[in-house]
Protein backbone atom coordinates (compact mmCIF):
# COMPACT_ATOMS: atom_id res chain seq x y z
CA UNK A 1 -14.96 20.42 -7.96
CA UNK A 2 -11.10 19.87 -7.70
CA UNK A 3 -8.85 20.25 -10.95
CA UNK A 4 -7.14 17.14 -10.50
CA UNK A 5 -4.63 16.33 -13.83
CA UNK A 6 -4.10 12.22 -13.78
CA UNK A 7 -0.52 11.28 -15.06
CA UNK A 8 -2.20 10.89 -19.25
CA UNK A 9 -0.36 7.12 -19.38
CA UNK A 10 -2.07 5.64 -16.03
CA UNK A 11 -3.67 2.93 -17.52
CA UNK A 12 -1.02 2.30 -20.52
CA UNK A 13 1.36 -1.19 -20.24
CA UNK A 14 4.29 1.59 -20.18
CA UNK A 15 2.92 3.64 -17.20
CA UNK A 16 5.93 4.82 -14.97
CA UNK A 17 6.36 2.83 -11.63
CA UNK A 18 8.39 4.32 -8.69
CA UNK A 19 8.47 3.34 -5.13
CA UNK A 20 6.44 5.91 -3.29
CA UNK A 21 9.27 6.24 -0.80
CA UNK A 22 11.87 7.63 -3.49
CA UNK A 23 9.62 10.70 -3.42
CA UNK A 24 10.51 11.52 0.21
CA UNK A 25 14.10 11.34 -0.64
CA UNK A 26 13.75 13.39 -3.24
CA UNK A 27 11.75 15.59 -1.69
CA UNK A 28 13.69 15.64 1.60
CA UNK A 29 16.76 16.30 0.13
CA UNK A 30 15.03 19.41 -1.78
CA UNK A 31 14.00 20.96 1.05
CA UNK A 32 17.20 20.32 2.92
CA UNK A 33 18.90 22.81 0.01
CA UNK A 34 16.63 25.95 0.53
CA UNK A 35 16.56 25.44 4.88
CA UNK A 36 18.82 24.70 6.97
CA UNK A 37 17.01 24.45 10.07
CA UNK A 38 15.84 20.89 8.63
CA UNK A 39 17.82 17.68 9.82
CA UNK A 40 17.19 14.42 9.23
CA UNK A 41 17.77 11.27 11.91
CA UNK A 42 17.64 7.27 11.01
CA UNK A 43 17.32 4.34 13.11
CA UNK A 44 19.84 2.47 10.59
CA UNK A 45 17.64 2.07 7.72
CA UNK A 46 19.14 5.30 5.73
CA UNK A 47 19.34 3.60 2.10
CA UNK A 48 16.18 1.48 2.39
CA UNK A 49 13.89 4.57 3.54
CA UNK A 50 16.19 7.22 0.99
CA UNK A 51 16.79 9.39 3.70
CA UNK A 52 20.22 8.03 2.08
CA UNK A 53 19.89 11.22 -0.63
CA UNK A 54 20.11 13.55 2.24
CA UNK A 55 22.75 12.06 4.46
CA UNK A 56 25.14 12.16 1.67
CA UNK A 57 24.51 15.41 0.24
CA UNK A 58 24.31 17.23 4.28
CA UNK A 59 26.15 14.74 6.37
CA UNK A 60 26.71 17.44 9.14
CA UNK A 61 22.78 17.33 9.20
CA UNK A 62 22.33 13.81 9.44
CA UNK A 63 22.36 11.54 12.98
CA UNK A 64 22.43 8.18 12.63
CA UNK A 65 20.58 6.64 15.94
CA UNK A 66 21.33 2.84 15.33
CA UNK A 67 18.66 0.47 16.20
CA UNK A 68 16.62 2.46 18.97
CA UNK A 69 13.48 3.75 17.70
CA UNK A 70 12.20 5.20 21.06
CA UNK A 71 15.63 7.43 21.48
CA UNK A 72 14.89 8.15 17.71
CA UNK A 73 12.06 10.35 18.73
CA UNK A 74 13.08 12.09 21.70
CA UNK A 75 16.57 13.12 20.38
CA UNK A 76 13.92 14.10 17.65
CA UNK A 77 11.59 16.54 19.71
CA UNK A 78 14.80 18.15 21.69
CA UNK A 79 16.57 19.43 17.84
CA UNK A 80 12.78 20.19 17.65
CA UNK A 81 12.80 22.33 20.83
CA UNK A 82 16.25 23.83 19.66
CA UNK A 83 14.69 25.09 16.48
CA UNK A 84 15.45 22.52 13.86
CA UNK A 85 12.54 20.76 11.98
CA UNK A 86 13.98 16.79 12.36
CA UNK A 87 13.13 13.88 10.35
CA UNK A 88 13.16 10.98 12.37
CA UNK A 89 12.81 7.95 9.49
CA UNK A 90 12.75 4.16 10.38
CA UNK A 91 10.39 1.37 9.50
CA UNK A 92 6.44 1.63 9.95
CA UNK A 93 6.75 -1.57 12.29
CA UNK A 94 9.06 -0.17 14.56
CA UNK A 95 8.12 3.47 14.29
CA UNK A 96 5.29 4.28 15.56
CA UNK A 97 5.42 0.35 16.09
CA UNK A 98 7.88 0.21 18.85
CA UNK A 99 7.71 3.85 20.32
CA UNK A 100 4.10 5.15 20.25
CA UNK A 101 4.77 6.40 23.67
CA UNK A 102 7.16 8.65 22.93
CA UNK A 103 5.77 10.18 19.96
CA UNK A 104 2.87 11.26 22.34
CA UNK A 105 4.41 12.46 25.05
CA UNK A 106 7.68 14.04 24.02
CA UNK A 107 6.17 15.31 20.41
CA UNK A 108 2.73 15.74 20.25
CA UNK A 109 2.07 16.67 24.16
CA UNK A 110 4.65 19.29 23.66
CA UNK A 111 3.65 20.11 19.73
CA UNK A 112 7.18 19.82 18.55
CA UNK A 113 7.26 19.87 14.27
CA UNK A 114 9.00 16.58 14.28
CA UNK A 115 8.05 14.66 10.87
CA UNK A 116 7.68 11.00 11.05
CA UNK A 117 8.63 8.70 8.48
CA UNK A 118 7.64 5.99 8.69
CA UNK A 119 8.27 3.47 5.30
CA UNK A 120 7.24 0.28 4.42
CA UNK A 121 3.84 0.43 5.94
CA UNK A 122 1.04 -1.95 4.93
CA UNK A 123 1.10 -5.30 3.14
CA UNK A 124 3.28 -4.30 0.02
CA UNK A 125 6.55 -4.73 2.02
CA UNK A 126 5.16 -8.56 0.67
CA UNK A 127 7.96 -11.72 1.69
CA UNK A 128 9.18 -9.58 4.98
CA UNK A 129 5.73 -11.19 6.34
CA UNK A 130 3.40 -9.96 9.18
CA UNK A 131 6.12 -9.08 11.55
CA UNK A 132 6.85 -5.81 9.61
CA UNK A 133 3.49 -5.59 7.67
CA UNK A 134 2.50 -2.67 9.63
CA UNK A 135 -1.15 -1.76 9.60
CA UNK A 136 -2.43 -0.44 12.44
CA UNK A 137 -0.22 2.87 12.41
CA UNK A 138 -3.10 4.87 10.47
CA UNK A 139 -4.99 4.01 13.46
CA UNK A 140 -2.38 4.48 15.98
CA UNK A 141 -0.96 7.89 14.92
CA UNK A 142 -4.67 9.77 13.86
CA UNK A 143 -5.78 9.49 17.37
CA UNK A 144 -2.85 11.63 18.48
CA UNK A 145 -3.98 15.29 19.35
CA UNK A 146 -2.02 17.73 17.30
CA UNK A 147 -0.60 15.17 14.67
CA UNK A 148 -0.95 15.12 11.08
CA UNK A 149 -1.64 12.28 9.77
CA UNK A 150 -0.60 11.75 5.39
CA UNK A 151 -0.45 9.09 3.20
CA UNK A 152 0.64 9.80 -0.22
CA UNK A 153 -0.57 8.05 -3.38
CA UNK A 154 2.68 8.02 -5.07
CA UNK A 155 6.32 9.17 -5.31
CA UNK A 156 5.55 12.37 -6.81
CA UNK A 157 2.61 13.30 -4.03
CA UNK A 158 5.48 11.92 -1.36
CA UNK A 159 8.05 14.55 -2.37
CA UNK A 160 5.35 17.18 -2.59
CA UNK A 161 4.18 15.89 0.83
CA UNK A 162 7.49 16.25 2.45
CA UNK A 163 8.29 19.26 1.41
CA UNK A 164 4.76 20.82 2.58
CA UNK A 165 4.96 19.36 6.11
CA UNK A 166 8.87 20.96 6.46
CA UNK A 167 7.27 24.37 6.48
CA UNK A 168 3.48 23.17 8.76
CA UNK A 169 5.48 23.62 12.03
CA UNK A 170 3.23 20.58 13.16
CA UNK A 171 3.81 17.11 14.25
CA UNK A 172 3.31 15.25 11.16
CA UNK A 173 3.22 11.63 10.18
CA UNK A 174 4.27 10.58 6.95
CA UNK A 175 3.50 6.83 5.60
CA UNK A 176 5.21 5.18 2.69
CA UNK A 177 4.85 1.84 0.96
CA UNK A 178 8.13 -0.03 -0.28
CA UNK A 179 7.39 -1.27 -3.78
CA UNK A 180 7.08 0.10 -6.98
CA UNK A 181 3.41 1.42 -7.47
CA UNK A 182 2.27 3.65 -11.00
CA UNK A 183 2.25 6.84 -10.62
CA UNK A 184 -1.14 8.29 -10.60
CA UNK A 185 -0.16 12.24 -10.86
CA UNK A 186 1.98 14.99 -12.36
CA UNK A 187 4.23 17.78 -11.06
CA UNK A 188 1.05 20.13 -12.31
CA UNK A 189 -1.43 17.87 -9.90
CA UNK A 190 -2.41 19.60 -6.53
CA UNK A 191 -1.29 18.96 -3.21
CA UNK A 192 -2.26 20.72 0.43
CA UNK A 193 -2.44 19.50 3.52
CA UNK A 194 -5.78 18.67 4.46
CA UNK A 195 -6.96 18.61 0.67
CA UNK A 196 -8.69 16.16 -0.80
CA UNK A 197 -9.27 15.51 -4.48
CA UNK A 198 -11.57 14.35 -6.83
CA UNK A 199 -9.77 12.48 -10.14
CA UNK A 200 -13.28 11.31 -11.63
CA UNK A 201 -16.95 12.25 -11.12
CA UNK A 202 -19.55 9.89 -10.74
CA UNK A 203 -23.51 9.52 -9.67
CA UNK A 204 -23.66 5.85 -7.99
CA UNK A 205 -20.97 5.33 -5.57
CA UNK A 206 -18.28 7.28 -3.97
CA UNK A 207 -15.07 5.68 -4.09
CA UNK A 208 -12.97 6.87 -1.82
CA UNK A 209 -9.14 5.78 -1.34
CA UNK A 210 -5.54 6.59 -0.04
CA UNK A 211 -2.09 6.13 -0.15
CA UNK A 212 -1.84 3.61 -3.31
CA UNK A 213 -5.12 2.06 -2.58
CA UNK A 214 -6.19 4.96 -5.12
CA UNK A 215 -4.67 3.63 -8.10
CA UNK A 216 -6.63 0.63 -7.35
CA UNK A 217 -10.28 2.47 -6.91
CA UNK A 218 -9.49 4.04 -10.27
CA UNK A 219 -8.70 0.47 -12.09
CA UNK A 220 -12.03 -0.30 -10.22
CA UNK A 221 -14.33 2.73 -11.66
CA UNK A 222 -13.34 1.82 -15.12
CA UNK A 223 -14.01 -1.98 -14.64
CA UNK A 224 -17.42 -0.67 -13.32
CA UNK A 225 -18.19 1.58 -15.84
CA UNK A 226 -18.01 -1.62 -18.31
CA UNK A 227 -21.30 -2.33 -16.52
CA UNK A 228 -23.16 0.89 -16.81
CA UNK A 229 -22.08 2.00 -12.80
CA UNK A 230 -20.70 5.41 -12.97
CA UNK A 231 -17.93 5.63 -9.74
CA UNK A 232 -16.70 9.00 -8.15
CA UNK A 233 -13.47 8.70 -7.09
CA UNK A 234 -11.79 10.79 -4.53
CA UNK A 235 -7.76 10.64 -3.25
CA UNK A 236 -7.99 11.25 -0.05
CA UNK A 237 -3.87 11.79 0.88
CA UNK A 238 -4.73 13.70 4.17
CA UNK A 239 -5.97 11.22 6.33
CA UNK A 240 -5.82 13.87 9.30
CA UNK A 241 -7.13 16.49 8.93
CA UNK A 242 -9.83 15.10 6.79
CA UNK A 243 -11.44 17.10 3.88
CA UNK A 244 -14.74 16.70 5.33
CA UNK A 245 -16.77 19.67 2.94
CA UNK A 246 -14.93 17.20 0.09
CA UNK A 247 -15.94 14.19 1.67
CA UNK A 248 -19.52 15.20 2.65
CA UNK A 249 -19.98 16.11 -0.97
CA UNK A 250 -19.03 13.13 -2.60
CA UNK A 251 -21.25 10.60 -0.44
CA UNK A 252 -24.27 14.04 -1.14
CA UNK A 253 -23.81 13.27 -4.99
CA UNK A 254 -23.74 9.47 -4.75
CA UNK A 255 -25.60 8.08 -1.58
CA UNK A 256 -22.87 5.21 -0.88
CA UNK A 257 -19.23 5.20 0.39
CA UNK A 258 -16.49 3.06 -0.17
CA UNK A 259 -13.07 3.46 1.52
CA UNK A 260 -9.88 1.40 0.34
CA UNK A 261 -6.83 1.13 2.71
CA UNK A 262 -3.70 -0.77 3.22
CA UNK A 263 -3.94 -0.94 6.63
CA UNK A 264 -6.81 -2.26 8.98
CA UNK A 265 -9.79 -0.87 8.35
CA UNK A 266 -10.90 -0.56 12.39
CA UNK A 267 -9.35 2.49 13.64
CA UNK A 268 -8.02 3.62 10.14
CA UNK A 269 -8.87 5.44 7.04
CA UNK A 270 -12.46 3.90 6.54
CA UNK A 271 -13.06 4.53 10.27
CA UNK A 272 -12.06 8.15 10.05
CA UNK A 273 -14.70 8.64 6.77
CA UNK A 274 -17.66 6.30 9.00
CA UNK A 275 -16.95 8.77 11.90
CA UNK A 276 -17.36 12.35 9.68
CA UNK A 277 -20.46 10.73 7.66
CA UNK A 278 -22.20 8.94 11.02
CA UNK A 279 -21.74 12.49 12.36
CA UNK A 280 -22.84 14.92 9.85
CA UNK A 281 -24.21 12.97 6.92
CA UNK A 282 -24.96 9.08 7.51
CA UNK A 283 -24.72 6.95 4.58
CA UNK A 284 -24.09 3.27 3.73
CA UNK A 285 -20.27 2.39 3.76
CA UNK A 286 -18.08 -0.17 3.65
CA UNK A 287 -15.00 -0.40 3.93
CA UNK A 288 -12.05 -2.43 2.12
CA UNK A 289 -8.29 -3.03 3.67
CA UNK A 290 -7.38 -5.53 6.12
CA UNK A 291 -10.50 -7.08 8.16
CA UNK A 292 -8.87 -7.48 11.31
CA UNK A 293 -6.23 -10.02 10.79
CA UNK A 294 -2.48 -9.79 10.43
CA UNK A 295 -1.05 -9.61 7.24
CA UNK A 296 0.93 -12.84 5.41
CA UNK A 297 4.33 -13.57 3.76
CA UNK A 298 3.95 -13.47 -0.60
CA UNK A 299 4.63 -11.18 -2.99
CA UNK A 300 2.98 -7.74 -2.98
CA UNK A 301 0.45 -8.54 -5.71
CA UNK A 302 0.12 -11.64 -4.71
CA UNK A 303 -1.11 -10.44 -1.34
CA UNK A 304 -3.63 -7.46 -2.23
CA UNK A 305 -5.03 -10.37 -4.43
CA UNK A 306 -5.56 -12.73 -1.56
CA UNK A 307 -6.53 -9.91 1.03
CA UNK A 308 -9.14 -8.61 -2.19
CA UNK A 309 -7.84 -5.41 -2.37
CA UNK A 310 -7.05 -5.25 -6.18
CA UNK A 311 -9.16 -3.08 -8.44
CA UNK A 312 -10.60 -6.05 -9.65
CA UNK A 313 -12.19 -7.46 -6.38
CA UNK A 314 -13.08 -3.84 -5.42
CA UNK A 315 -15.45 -3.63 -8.40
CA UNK A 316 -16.88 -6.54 -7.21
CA UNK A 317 -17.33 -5.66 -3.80
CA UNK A 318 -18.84 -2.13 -5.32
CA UNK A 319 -21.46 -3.74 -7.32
CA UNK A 320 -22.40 -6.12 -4.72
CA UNK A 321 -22.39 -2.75 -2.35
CA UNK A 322 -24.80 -1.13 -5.53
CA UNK A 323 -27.13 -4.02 -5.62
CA UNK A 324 -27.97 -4.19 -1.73
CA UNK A 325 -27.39 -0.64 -0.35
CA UNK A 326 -29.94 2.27 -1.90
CA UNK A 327 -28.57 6.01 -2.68
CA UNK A 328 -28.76 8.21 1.07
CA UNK A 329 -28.93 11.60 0.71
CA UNK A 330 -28.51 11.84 -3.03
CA UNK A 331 -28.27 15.65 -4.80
CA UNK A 332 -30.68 15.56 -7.11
């Protein structure tokens, strides 16, 4: 079992609320201060992704691209070839969203360390609407041989994030949501790529979540153990490579699955977990994010309410999930 220390004022009114991007620029411009082989490059988004923090602190470091996500990339994997470890940072919806191609066959073809970040990714980026409510890039990027795919649950596991996939000397893909969202760890919590963690053990259901989604499976475990169901919750912020010995024992202790993502669920994060359990341990699953259909304009909350993605409507779906699936493969 993981030693996993939860930020002690989670579930207080006063819990601290960060954007999970402001951990990359924090983290970013860490790492830029102890190597200098790291650069960063923008697509002309540098305060609204906080690759801002490390343009003004190592301007000679920084390229600004302008509005061409595909050059982004490719300028990307040549500092790459050169010996640098680049940064290319733009908007989910434009990158991967605009130059997918690229990313496979000038980065990960050629296994150049270039780190993509990509922010405001899924439906928190709220009134900006479907157009850049990007939530197929979990899909998109994991089927990429050679590229690391992370998604961190908060700003604290972002900067921790960033700094680990500086030193990998992989292609990496890093995907942050825009708003404020509580922050679920500490600087003494774990991080590792490839790790996953368990923040709370449980016999009747494994709930398993990333990127932000896992604040919301934890609001849900609590609202279900109100009704005698005892939910396992694991953070899954390495969506590629999975954690399958992790994984495998979570759904071994509980018998049922549930993933929570905020991106679609075909292709994504739930279809990564169906494909390690359908191959090595099947077990009833089902999956919550978006159920094929674009996202909407509204508020962020106001969205994850509609799509039922809050804690609340997880428990719900969990207990319904409880009532009609029996335990697979439960350790006895």
């Amino acid at each position: 079992m993981n030693e996993y220390q939860l930020n002690p004022d989670l579930f207080n009114d006063n819990v601290v609320m960060e954007p999970i991007r402001a951990g990359f620029g924090k983290g970013l411009k860490a790492i830029g201060g102890t190597n200098d082989k790291v650069v960063a490059l923008c697509a002309d988004l540098t305060d609204s992704t906080q690759v801002g923090l490390f343009r003004e602190t190592f301007p000679d470091r920084f390229i600004e691209i302008g509005i061409s996500e595909q050059n982004l990339v490719t300028v990307a994997s040549g500092l790459a070839m050169a010996g640098k470890i680049p940064f290319a940072v733009a908007y989910a919806a434009f990158s991967p969203g605009r130059n997918w191609e690229q990313i496979k066959t000038t980065i990960a073809l050629n296994d150049q360390p270039v780190k993509i970040i990509a922010s405001h990714a899924g439906i928190s980026v709220g009134p900006d609407g479907a157009t850049h409510q990007m939530l197929e890039d979990i899909a998109l990027m994991r089927v990429i041989p050679n590229m690391i795919v992370i998604v961190p649950g908060d700003s604290i596991e972002a900067e921790k994030a960033t700094q680990a996939i500086a030193e990998n000397g992989k292609p990496s893909y890093l995907r942050l949501a825009r708003e404020k969202t509580p922050i679920i760890s500490t600087e003494n919590s774990p991080f590792e790529v490839g790790k996953a963690y368990v923040l709370r053990e449980g016999t009747d259901i494994s709930l398993m979540g990333t990127g932000a989604m896992t604040y919301q499976l934890l609001v849900a475990a609590n609202l279900l153990s109100e009704k005698g169901i005892n939910a396992e919750v694991v953070h899954i912020p390495t969506v590629k490579p999975l954690d399958s010995e992790t994984i495998i024992s979570s759904a071994k202790r509980t018998g049922r699955v549930l993933t929570a993502e905020e991106a679609q669920v075909a292709g994504g994060f739930g279809g990564a977990v169906a494909e390690l359990l359908g191959n090595q341990l099947p077990t009833p699953i089902v999956r919550v994010g978006m159920q094929d259909r674009f996202g909407e304009s509204g508020e962020p909350m106001e969205l994850f309410d509609y799509f039922n993605m809050t804690g609340e409507h997880i428990a719900n779906t969990a207990e319904e999930f409880i009532t009609n699936k029996p335990q697979y493969h439960r350790e006895m």
